[in-house]
Protein backbone atom coordinates (compact mmCIF):
# COMPACT_ATOMS: atom_id res chain seq x y z
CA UNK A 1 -23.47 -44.75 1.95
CA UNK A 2 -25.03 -45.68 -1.33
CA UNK A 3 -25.60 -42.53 -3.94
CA UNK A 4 -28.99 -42.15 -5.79
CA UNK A 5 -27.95 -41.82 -9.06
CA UNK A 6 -28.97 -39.75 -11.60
CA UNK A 7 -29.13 -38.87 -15.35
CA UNK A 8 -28.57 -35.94 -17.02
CA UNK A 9 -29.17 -35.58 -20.87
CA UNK A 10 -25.85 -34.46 -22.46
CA UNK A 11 -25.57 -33.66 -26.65
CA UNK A 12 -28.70 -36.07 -27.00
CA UNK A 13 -26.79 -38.82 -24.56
CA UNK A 14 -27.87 -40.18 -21.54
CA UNK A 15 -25.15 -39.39 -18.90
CA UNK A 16 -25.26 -40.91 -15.31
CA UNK A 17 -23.34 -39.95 -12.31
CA UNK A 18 -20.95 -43.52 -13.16
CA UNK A 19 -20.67 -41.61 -16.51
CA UNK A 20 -19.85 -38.42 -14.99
CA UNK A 21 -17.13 -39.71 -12.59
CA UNK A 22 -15.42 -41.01 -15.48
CA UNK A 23 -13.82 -37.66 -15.93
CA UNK A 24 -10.39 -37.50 -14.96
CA UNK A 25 -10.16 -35.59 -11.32
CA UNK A 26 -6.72 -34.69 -12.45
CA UNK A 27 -7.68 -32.75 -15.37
CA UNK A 28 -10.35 -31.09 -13.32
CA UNK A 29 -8.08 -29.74 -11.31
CA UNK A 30 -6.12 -28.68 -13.91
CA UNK A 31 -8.39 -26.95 -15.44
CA UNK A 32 -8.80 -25.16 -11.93
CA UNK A 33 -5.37 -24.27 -11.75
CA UNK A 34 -4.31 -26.49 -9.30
CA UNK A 35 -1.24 -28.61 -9.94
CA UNK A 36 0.32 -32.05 -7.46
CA UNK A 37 2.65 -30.56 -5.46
CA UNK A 38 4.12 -34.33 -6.27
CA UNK A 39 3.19 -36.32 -8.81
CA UNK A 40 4.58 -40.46 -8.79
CA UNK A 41 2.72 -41.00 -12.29
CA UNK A 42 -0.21 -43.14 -10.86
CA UNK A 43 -1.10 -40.78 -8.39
CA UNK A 44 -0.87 -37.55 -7.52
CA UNK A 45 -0.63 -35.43 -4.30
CA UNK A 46 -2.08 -31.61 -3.30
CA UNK A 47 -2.11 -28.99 -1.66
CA UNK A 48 -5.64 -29.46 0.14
CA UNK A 49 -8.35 -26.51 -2.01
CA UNK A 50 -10.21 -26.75 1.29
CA UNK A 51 -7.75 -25.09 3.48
CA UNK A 52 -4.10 -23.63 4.07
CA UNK A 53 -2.26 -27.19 3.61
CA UNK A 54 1.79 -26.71 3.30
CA UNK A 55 2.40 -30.83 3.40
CA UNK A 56 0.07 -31.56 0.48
CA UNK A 57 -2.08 -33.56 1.99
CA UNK A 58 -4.53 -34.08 -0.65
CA UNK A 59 -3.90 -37.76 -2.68
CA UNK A 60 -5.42 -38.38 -5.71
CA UNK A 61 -5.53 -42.05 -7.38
CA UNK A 62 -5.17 -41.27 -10.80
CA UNK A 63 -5.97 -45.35 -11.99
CA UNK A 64 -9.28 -45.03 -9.66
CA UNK A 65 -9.88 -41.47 -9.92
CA UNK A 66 -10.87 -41.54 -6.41
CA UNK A 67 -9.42 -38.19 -3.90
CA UNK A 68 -8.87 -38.55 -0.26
CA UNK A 69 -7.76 -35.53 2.10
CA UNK A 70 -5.89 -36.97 4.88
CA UNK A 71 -5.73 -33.59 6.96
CA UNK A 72 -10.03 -33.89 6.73
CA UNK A 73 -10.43 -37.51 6.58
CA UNK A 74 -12.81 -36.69 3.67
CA UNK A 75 -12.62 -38.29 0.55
CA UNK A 76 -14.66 -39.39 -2.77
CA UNK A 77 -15.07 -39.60 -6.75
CA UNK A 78 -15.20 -36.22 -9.04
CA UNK A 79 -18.79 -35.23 -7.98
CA UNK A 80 -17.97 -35.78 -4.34
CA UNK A 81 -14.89 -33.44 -4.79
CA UNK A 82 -17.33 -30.78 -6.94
CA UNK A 83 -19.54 -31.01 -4.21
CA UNK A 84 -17.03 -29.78 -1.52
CA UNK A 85 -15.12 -27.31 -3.59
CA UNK A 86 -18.38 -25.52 -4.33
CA UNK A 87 -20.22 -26.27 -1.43
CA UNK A 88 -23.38 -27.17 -3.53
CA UNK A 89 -25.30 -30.16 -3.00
CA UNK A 90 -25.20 -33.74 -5.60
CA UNK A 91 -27.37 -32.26 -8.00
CA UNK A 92 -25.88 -28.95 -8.80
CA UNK A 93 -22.11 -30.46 -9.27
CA UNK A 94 -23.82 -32.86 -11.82
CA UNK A 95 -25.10 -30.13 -13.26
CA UNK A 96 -21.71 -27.54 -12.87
CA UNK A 97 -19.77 -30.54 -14.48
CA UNK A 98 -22.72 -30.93 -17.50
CA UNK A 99 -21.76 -27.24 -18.14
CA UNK A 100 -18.05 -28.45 -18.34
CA UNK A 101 -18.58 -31.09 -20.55
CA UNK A 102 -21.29 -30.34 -23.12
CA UNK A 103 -18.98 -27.94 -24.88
CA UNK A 104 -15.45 -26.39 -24.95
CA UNK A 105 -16.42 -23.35 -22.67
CA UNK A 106 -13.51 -23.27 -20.08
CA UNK A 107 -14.50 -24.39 -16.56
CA UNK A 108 -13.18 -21.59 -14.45
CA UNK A 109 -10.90 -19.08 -14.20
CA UNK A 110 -7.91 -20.91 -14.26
CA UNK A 111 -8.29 -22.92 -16.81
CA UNK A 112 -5.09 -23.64 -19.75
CA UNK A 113 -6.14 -24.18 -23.47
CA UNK A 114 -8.73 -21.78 -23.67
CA UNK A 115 -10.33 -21.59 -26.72
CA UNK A 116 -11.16 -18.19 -28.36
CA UNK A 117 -14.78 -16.93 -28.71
CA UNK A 118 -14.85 -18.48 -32.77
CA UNK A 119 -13.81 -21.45 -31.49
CA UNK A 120 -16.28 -21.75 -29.08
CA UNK A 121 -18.87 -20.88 -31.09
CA UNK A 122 -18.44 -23.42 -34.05
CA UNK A 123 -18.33 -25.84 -31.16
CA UNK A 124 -21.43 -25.34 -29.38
CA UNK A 125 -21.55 -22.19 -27.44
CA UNK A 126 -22.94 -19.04 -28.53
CA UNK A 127 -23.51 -15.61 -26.59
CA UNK A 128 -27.09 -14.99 -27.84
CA UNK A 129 -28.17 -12.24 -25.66
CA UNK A 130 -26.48 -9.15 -23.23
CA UNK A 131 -28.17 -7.16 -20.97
CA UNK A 132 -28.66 -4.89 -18.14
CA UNK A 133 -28.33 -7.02 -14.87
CA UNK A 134 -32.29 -7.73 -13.93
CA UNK A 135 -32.65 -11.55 -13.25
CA UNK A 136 -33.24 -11.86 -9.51
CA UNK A 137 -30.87 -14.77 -8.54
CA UNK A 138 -28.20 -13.67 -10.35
CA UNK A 139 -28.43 -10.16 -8.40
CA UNK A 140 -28.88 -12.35 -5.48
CA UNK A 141 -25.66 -14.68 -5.65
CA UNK A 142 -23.94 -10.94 -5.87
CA UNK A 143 -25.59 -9.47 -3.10
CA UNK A 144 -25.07 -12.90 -0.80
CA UNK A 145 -21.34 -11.80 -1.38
CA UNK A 146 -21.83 -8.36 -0.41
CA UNK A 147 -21.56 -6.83 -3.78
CA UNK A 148 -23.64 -3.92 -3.95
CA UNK A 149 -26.50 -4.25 -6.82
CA UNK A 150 -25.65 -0.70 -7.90
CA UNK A 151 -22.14 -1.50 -8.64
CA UNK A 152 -22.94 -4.99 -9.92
CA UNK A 153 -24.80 -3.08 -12.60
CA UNK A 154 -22.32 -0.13 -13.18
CA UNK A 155 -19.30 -3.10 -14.07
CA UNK A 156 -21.04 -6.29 -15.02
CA UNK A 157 -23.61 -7.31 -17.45
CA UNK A 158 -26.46 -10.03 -17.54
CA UNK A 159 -25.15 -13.21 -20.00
CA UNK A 160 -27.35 -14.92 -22.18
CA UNK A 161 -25.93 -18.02 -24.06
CA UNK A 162 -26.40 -21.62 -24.77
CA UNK A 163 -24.44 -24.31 -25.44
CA UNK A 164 -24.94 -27.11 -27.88
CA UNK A 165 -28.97 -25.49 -28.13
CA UNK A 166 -29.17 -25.38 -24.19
CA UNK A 167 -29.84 -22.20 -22.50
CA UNK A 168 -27.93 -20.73 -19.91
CA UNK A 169 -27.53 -17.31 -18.28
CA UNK A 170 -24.67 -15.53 -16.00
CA UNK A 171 -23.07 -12.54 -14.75
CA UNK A 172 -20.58 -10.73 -17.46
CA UNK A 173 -17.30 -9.19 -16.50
CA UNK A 174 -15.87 -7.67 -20.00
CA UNK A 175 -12.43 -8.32 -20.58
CA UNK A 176 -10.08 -6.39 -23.06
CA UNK A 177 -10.55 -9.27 -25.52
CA UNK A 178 -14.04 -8.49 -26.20
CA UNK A 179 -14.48 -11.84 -24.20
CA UNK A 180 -16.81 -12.37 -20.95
CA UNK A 181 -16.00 -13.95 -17.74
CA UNK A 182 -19.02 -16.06 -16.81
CA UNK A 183 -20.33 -16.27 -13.29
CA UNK A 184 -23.08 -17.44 -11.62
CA UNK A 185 -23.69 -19.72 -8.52
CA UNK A 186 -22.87 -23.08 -10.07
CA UNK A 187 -20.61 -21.99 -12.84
CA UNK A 188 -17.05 -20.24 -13.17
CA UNK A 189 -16.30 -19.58 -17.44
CA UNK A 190 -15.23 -17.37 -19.68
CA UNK A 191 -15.52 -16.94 -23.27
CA UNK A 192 -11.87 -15.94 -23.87
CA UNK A 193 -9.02 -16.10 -21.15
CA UNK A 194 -7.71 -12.40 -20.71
CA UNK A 195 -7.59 -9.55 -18.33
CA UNK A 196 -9.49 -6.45 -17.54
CA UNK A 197 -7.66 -2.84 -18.12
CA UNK A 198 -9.97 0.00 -16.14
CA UNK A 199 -9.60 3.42 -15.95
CA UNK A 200 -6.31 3.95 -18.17
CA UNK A 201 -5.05 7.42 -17.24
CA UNK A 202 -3.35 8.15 -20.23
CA UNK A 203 0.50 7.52 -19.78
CA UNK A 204 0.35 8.19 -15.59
CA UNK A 205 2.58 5.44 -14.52
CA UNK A 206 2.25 6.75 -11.01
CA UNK A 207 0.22 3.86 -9.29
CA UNK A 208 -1.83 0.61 -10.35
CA UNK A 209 -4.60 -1.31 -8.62
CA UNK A 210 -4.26 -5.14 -9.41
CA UNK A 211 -7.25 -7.65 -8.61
CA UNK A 212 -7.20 -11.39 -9.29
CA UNK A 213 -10.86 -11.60 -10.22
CA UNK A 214 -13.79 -8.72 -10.43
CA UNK A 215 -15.69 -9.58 -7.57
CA UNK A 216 -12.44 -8.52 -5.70
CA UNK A 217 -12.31 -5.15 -7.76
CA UNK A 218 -15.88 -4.51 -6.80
CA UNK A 219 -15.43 -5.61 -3.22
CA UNK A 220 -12.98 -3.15 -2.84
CA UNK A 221 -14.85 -0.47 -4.21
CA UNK A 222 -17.85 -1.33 -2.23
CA UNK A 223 -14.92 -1.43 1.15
CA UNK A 224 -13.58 2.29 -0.15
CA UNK A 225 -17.09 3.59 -0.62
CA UNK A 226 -16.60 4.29 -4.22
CA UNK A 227 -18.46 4.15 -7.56
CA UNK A 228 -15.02 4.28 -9.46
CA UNK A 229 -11.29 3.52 -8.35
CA UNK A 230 -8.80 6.46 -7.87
CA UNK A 231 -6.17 4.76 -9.64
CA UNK A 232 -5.37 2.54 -12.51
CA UNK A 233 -6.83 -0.46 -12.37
CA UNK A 234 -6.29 -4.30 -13.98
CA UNK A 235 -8.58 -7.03 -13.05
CA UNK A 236 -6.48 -10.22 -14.06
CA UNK A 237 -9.59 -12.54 -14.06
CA UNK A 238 -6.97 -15.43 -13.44
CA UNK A 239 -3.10 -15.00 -12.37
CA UNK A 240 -2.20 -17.14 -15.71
CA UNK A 241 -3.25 -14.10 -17.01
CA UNK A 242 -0.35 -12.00 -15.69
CA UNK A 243 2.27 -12.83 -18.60
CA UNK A 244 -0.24 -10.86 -20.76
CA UNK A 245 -0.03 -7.38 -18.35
CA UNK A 246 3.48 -7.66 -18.06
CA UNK A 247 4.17 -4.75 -20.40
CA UNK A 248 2.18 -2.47 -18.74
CA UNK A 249 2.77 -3.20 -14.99
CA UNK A 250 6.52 -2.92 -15.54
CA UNK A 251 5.53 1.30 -16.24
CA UNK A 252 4.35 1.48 -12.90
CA UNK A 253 6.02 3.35 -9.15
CA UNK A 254 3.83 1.19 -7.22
CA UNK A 255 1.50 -1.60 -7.90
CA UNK A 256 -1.07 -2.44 -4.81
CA UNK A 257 -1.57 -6.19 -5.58
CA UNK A 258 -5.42 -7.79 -4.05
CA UNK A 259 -5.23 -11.35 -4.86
CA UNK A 260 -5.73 -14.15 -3.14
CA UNK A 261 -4.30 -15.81 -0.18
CA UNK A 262 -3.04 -18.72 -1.80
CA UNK A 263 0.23 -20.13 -3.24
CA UNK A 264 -0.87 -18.56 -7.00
CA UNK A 265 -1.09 -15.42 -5.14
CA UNK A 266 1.91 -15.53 -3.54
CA UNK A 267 3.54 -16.49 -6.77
CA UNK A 268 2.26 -14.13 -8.21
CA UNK A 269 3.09 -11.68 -5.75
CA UNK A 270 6.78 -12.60 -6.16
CA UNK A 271 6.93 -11.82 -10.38
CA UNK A 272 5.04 -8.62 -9.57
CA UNK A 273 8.54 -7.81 -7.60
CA UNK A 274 10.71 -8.20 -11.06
CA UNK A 275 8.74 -6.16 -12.68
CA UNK A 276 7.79 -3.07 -9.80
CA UNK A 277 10.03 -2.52 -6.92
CA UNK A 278 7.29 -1.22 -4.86
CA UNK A 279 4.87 -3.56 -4.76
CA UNK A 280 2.47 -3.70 -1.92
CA UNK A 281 1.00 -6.96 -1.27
CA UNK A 282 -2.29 -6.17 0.54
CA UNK A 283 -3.40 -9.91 1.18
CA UNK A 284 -1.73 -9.42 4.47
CA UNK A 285 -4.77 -7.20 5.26
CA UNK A 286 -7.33 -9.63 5.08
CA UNK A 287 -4.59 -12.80 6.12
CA UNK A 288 -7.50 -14.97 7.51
CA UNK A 289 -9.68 -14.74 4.34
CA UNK A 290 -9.63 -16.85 0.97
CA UNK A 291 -9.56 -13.53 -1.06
CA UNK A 292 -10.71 -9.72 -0.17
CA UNK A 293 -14.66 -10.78 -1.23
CA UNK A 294 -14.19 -12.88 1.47
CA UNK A 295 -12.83 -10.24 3.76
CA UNK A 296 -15.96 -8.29 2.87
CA UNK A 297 -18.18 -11.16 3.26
CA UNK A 298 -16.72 -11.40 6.88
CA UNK A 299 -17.56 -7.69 7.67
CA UNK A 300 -21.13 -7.92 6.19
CA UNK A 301 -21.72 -10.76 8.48
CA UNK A 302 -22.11 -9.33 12.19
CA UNK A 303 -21.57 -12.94 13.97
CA UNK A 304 -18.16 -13.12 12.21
CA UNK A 305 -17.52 -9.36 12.64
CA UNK A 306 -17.89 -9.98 16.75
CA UNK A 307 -15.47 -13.12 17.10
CA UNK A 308 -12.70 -11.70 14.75
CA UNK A 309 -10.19 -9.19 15.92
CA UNK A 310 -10.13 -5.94 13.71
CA UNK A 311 -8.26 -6.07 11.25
CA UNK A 312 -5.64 -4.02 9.31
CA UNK A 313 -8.00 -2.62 6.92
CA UNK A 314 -7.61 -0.96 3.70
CA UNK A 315 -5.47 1.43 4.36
CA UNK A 316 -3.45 3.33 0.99
C-alpha cells in the first residue's frame, strides 16, 4: 500500500518521510538498547521488541534498511518500525524521530553516548522552563498508565525545553546528576544518562528497592498504597545505568529488584547476584507483563482483571 508522504521542517530543512527512513534502523535500535542477537555484517537479526522471541526472529537488512519479523509476518522501513514499537500512528513517529534528529538529546532510555547537559545545550537543546505538573495531557498519558496524579506531582516535574528554537514540553524524573529523564507520549529522553537515589537512610544497608525506570517506582507505590517507599530506593532510569550503582548496591542484605521482563532485565538480574546474595527478583510476580506499570495497567483495567488468573502480588 502506497504511503502519503509527508514533510516535516527540520533545522530550516525540508525533511520527507524518504528523508526520514534514511536513518539507519540499526542505530535506532541501538540507541534503544537493543543489540542482533546475530549480526552477518549486512544484516542483522533480533530478538522480536514486540514479544517474548528466544530464536531472534526479527531480520534487519542493514544495505536496505528495511525490518521484517518473521514470527508476525510484519515488516517495513524505520517509520513503519516506530510506528509499531510505540503504537502511534504515521504522523507521530515522524514526529518522535524529528525529536531524535534535530538535536543530540538521547532518544530513550537506553541510549549509549549520551551527551551531558553542556553538551546538549551548545548543541541545540536547552531546559528553559520547570514546573509543577499542570498541563492536562501530560497528566493524562500518566493517568492512562494508572499513575496516580497526586504522586505524579509529589516525584515528577513538568519540562519545558526546546531544541534548536523549537518548543517542547514533558514529564521530569530528576536524576542524581542534576539531569531529567524526559517523558511524554511520543518521546523517551533524558538530559544526562544516570540514576535516581531516593530516600537514603543514612548508612542502613539493611534493604534496597531497585526500579528500572520511575513509572515502575511510582507504580509500585501507587500498588503498596503509599506516598513514600519504606525502604531505600534507586530508580536506574536504564539498566546501562547499573555500573554507576554498583558501589552502593554491593552495601546491601537484600536488594528487591522491579525491572522488566526482558533479557536486560534478566541480565541484569544476574550482576545484581555478584554483588547481593539475596536478591529477590520480583518480575516473577507480574511474569505475563512487559514491566510492573504494566502489571498495574492490567489491574486498573477490569476486562483484563476478569480473564487473568490472580496473580502473585506484591508480597515483601
Amino acid at each position: 500500500m502506497p504511503v502519503k508522504e509527508k514533510t516535516i521542517i527540520l533545522n530550516h530543512t525540508t525533511m520527507d518521510y524518504t528523508t526520514i527512513n534514511k536513518f539507519p534502523i540499526k542505530d535506532y535500535l541501538v540507541q534503544m538498547g537493543i543489540h542482533p542477537a546475530k549480526d552477518k555484517g549486512y544484516y542483522g537479526m533480533y530478538h522480536s521488541p514486540f514479544r517474548e522471541d528466544k530464536d531472534a526472529s526479527l531480520k534487519v537488512d542493514y544495505n536496505k534498511n528495511l525490518w521484517i519479523d518473521f514470527g508476525s509476518n510484519e515488516g517495513g522501513t524505520l517509520i513503519d518500525l516506530v510506528m509499531r514499537m510505540e503504537n502511534c500512528s504515521n504522523g507521530e513517529a515522524m514526529r518522535l524521530l524529528e525529536q531524535k534528529l534535530s538535536g543530540t538529546v538521547s532518544f530513550s532510555f537506553h541510549g549509549n553516548n549520551i551527551p551531558n547537559v553542556e553538551k546538549e545545550q551548545k548543541s541545540g537543546m536547552q531546559i528553559t522552563k520547570v514546573t509543577e505538573l499542570t498541563t492536562p495531557v501530560l497528566l493524562d498519558f500518566l493517568n492512562k498508565r494508572s499513575i496516580t496524579t497526586e504522586l505524579a506531582k509529589r516525584y515528577c516535574k513538568e519540562i519545558h525545553y526546546s531544541v534548536n528554537e523549537k518548543p517542547y514540553y514533558a514529564i521530569g524524573f530528576q536524576n542524581d546528576t542534576g539531569g531529567w529523564v524526559l517523558r511524554n507520549s511520543l518521546f523517551k529522553g533524558c538530559t544526562s544518562m544516570d540514576a535516581t537515589t531516593l530516600f537514603r537512610n543514612g548508612n542502613n544497608k539493611e534493604t534496597c528497592l531497585l526500579f528500572e525506570g520511575f513509572a515502575d517506582f511510582i507504580s509500585y507505590l501507587v500498588l503498596k498504597k503509599e506516598n513514600t517507599p519504606k525502604h531505600n530506593t534507586i530508580v536506574l532510569n536504564s539498566v546501562v545505568n547499573l555500573p554507576k550503582v554498583k558501589n552502593e548496591l554491593s552495601g546491601y542484605r537484600m536488594i528487591y529488584a522491579f525491572l522488566d521482563n526482558d533479557e536486560r532485565g534478566r541480565a541484569a538480574v544476574q550482576e545484581l547476584r555478584k554483588l547481593c546474595k539475596d536478591v529477590r527478583d520480583m518480575s516473577e510476580h507480574y511474569a505475563k507483563h512487559k514491566d510492573l506499570n504494566d502489571y498495574l495497567c492490567s489491574r486498573s483495567t477490569p476486562k483484563q482483571v476478569v480473564k487473568k488468573k490472580p496473580g502473585r502480588g506484591l508480597k515483601m
